[in-house]
PDB file of N, CA and C in Angstrom:
ATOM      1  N   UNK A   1     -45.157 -15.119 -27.414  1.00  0.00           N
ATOM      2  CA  UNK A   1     -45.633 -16.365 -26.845  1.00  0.00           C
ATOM      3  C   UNK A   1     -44.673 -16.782 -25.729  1.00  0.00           C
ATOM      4  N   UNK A   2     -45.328 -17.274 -24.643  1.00  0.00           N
ATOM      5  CA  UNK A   2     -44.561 -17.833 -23.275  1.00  0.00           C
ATOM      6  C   UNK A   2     -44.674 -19.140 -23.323  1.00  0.00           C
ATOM      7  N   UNK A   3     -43.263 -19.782 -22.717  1.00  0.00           N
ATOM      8  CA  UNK A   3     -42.972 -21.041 -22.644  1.00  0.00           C
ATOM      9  C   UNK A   3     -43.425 -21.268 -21.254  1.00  0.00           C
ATOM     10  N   UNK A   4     -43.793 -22.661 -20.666  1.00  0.00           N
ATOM     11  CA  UNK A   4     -43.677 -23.001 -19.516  1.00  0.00           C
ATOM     12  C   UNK A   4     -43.267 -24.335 -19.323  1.00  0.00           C
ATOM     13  N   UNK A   5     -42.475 -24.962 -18.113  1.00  0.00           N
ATOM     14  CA  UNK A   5     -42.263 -26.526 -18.066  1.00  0.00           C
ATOM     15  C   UNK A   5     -43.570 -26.907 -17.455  1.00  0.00           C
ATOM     16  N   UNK A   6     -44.054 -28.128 -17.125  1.00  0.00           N
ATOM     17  CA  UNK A   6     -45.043 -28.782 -16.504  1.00  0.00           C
ATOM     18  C   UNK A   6     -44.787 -29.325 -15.190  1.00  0.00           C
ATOM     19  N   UNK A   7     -44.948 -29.261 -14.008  1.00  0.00           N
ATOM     20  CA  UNK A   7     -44.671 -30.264 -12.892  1.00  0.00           C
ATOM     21  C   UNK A   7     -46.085 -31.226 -12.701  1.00  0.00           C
ATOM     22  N   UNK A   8     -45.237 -32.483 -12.374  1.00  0.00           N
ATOM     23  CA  UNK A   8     -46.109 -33.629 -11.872  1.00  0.00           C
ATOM     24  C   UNK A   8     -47.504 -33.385 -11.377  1.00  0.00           C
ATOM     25  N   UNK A   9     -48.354 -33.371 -11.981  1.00  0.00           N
ATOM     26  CA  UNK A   9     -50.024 -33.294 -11.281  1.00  0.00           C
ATOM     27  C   UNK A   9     -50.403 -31.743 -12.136  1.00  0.00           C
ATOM     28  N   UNK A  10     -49.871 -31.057 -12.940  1.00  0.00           N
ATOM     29  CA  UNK A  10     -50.204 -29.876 -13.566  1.00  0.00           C
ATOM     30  C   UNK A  10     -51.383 -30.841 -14.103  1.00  0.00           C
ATOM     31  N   UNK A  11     -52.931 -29.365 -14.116  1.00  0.00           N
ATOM     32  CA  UNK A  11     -53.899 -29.409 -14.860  1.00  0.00           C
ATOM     33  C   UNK A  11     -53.641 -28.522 -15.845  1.00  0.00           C
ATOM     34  N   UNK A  12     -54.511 -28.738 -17.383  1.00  0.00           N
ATOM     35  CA  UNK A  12     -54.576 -27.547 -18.051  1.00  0.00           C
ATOM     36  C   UNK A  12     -55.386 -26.212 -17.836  1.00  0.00           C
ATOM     37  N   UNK A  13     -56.598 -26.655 -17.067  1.00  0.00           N
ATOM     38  CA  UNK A  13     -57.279 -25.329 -16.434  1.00  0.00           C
ATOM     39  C   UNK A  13     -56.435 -24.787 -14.994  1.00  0.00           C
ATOM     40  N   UNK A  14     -55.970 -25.576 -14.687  1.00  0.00           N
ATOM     41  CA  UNK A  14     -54.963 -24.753 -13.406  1.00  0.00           C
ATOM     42  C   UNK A  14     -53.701 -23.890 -14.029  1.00  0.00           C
ATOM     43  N   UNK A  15     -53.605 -24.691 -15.148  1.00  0.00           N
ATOM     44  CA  UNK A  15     -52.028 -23.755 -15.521  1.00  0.00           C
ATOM     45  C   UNK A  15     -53.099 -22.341 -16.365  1.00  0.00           C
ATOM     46  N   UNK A  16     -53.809 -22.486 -17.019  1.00  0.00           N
ATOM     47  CA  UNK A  16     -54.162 -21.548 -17.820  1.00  0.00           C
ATOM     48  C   UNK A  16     -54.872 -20.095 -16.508  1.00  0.00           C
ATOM     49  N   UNK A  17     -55.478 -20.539 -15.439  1.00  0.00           N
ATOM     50  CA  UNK A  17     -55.988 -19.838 -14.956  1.00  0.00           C
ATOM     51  C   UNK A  17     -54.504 -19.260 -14.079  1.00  0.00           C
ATOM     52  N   UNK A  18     -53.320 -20.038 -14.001  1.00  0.00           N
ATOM     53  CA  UNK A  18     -52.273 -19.158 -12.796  1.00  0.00           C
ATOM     54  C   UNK A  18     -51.735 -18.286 -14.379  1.00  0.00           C
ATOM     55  N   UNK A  19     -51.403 -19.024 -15.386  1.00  0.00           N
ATOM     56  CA  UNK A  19     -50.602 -17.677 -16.191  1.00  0.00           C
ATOM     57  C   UNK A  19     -51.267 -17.075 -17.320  1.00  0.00           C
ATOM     58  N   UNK A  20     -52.715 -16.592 -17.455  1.00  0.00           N
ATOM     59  CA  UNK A  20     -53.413 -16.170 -18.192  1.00  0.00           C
ATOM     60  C   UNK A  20     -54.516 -15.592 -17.409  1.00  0.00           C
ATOM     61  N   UNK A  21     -54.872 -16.273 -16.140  1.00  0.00           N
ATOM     62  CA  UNK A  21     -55.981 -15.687 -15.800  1.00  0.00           C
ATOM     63  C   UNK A  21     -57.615 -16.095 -15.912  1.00  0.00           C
ATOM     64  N   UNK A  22     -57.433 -17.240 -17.112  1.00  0.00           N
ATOM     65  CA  UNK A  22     -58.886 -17.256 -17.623  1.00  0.00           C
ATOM     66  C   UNK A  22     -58.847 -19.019 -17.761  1.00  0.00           C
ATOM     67  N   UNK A  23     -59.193 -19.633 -17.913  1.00  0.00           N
ATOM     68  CA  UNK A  23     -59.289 -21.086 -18.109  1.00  0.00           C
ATOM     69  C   UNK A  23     -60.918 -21.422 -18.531  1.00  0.00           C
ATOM     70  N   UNK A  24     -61.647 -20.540 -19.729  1.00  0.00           N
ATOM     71  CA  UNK A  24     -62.693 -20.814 -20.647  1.00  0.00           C
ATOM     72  C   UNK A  24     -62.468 -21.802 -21.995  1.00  0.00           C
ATOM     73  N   UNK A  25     -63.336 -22.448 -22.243  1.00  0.00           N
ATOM     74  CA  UNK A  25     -63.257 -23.041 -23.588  1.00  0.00           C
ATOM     75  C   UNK A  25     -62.252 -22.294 -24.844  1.00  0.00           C
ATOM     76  N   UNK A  26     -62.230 -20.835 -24.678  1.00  0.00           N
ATOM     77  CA  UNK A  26     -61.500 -20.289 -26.422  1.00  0.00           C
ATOM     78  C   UNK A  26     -59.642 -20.660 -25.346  1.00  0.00           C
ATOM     79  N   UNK A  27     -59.557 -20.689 -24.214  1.00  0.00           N
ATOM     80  CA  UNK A  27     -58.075 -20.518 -24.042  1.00  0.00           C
ATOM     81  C   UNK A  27     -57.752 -21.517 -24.030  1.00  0.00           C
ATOM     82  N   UNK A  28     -58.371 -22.799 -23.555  1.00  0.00           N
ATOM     83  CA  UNK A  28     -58.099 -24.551 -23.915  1.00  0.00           C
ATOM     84  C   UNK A  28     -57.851 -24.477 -25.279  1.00  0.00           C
ATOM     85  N   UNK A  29     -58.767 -24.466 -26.133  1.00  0.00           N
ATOM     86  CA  UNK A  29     -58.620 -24.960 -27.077  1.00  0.00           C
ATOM     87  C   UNK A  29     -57.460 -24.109 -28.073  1.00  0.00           C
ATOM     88  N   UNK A  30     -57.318 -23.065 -27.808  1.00  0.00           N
ATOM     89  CA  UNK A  30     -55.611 -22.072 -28.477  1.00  0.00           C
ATOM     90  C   UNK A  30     -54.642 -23.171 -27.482  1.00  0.00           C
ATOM     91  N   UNK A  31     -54.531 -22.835 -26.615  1.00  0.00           N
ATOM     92  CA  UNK A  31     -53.679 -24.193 -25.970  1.00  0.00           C
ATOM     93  C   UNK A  31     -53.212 -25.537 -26.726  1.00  0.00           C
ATOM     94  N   UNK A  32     -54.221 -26.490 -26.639  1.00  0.00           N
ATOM     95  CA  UNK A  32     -54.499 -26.956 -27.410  1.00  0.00           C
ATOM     96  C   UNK A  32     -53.765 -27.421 -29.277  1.00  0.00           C
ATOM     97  N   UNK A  33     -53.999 -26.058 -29.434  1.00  0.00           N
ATOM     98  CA  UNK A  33     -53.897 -25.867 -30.811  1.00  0.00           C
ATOM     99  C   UNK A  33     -52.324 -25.264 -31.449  1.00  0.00           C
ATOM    100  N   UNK A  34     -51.378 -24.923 -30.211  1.00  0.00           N
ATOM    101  CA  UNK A  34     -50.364 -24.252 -29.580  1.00  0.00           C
ATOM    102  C   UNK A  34     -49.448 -25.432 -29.586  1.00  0.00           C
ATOM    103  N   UNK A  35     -50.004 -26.677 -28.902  1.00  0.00           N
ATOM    104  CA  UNK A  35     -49.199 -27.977 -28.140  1.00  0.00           C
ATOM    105  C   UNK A  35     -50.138 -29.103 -28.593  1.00  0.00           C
ATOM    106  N   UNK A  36     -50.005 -29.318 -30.195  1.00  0.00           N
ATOM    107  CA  UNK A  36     -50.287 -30.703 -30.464  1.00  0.00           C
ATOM    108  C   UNK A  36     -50.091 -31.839 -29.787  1.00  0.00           C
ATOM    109  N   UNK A  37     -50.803 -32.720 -29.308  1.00  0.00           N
ATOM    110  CA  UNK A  37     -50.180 -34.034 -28.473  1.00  0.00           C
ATOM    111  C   UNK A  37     -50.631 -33.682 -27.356  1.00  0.00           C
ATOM    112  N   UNK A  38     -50.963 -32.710 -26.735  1.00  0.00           N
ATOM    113  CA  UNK A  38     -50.836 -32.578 -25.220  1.00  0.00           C
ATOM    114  C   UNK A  38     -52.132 -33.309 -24.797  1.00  0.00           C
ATOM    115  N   UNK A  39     -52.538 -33.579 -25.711  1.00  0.00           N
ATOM    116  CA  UNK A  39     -54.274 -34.167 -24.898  1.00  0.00           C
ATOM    117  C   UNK A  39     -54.215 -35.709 -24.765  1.00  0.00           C
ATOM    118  N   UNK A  40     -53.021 -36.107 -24.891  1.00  0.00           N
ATOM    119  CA  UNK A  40     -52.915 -37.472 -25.049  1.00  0.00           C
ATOM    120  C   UNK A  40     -52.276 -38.044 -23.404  1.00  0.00           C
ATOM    121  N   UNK A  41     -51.547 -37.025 -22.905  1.00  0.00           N
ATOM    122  CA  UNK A  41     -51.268 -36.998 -21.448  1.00  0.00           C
ATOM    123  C   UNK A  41     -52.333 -37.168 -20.326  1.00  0.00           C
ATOM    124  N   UNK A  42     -53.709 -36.813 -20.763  1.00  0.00           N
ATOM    125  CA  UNK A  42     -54.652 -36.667 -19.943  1.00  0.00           C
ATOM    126  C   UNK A  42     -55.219 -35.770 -19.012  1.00  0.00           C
ATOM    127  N   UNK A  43     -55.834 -35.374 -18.088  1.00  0.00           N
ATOM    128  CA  UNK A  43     -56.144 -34.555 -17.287  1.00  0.00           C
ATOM    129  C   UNK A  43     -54.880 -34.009 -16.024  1.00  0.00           C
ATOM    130  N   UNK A  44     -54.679 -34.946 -16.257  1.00  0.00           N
ATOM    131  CA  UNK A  44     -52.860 -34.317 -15.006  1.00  0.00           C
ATOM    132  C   UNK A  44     -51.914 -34.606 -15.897  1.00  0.00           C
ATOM    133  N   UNK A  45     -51.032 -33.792 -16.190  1.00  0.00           N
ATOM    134  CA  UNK A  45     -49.382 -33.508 -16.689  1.00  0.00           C
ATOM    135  C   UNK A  45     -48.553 -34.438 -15.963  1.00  0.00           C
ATOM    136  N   UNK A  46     -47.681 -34.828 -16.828  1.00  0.00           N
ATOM    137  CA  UNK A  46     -46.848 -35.311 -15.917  1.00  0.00           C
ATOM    138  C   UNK A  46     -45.528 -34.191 -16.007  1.00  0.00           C
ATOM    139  N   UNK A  47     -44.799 -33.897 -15.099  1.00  0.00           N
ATOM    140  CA  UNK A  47     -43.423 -33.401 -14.839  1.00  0.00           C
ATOM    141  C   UNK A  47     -42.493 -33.527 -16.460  1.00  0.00           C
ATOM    142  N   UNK A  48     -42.416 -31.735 -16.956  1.00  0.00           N
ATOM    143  CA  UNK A  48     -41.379 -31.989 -17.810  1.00  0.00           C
ATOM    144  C   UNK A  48     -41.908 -31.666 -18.903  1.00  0.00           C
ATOM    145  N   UNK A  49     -43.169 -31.087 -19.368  1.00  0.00           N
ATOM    146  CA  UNK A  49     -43.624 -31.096 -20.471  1.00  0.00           C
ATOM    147  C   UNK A  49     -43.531 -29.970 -20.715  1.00  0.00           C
ATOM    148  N   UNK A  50     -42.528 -29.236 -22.057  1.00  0.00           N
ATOM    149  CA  UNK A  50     -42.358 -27.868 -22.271  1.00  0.00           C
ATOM    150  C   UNK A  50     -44.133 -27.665 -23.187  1.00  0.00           C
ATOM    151  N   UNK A  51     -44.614 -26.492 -22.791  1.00  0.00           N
ATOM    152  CA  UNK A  51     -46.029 -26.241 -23.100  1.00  0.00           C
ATOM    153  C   UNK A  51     -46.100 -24.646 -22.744  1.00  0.00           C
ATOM    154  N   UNK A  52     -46.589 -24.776 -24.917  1.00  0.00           N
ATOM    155  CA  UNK A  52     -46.363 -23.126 -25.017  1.00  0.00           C
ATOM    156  C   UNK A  52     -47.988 -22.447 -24.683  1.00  0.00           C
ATOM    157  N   UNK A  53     -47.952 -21.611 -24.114  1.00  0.00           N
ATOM    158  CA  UNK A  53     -48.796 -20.158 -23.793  1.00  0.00           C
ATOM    159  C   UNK A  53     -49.762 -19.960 -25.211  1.00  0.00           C
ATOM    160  N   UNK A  54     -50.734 -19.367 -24.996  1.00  0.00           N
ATOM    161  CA  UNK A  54     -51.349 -18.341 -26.106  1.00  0.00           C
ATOM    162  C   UNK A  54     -51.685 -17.063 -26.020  1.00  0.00           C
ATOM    163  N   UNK A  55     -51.187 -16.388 -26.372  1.00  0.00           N
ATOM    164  CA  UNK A  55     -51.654 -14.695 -26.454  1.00  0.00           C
ATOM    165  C   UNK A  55     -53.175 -14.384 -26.580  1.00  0.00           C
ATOM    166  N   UNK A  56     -54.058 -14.175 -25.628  1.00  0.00           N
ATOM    167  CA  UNK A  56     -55.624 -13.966 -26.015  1.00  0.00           C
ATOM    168  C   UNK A  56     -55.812 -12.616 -24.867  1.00  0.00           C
ATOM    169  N   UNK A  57     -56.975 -12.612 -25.976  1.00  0.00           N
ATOM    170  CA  UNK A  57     -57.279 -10.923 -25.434  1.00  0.00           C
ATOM    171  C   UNK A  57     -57.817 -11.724 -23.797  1.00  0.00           C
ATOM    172  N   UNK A  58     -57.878 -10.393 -22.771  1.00  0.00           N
ATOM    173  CA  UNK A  58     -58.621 -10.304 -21.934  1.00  0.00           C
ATOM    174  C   UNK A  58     -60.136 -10.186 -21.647  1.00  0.00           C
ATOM    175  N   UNK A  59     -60.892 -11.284 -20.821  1.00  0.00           N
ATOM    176  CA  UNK A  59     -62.441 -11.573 -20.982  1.00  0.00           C
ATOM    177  C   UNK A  59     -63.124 -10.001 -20.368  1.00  0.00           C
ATOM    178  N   UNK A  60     -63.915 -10.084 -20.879  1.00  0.00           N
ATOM    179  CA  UNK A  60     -64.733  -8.781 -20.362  1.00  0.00           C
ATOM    180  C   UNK A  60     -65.412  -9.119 -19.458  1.00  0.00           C
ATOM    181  N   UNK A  61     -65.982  -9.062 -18.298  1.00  0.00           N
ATOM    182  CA  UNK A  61     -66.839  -9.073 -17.157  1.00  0.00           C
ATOM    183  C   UNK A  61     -67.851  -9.127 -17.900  1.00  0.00           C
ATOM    184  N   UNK A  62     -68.390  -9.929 -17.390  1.00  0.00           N
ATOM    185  CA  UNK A  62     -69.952  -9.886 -17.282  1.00  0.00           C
ATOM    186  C   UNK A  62     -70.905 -10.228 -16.388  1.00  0.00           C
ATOM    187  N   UNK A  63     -72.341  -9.437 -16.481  1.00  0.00           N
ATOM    188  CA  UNK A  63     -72.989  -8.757 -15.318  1.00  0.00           C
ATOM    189  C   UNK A  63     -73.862  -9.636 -15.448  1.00  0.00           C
ATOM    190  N   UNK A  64     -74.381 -10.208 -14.231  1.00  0.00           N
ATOM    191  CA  UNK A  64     -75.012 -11.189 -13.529  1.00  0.00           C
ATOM    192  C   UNK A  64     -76.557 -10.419 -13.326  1.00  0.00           C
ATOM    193  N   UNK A  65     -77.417 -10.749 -13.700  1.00  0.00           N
ATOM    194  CA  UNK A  65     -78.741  -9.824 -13.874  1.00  0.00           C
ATOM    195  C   UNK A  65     -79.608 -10.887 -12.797  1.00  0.00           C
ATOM    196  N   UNK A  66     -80.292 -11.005 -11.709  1.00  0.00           N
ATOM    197  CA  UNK A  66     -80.619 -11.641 -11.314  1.00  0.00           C
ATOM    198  C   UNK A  66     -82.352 -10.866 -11.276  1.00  0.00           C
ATOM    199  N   UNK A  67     -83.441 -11.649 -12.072  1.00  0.00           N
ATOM    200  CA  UNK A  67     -84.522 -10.908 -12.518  1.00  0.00           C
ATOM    201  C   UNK A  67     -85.406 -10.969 -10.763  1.00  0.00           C
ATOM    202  N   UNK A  68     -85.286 -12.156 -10.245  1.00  0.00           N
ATOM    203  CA  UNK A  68     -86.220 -12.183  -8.856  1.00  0.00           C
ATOM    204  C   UNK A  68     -86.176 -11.400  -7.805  1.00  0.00           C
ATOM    205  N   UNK A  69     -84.699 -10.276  -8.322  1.00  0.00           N
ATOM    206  CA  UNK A  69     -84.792  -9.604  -6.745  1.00  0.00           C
ATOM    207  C   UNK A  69     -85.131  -7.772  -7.688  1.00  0.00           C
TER     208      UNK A  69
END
């Protein structure tokens, strides 16, 4: 598991998508579940908040079927 600090204006889908890659519902909520309390900060971080990582597998692609063409 990876530690990270928070700077002033951090989102949780911005941090999850720069050090994970993915920012879907299962990596919020391991987040989440990782850093009790953190949802009480709100949609922007403030500066300073140690906030641990979750280990999750990598999303599989998926293929966009578009039936009209």
């Amino acid at each position: 598991m990876t530690t990270m600090l928070s700077r002033d204006g951090d989102l949780v889908p911005q941090l999850l998508w720069l050090s994970l890659g993915r920012d879907d519902d299962e990596a919020e909520e391991a987040l989440y579940m990782l850093n009790p309390g953190l949802e009480l900060y709100g949609p922007v971080l403030p500066a300073g908040i140690t906030i641990k990582l979750p280990v999750l597998p990598e999303l599989m692609p998926t293929t966009v079927v578009n039936i009209w063409d």
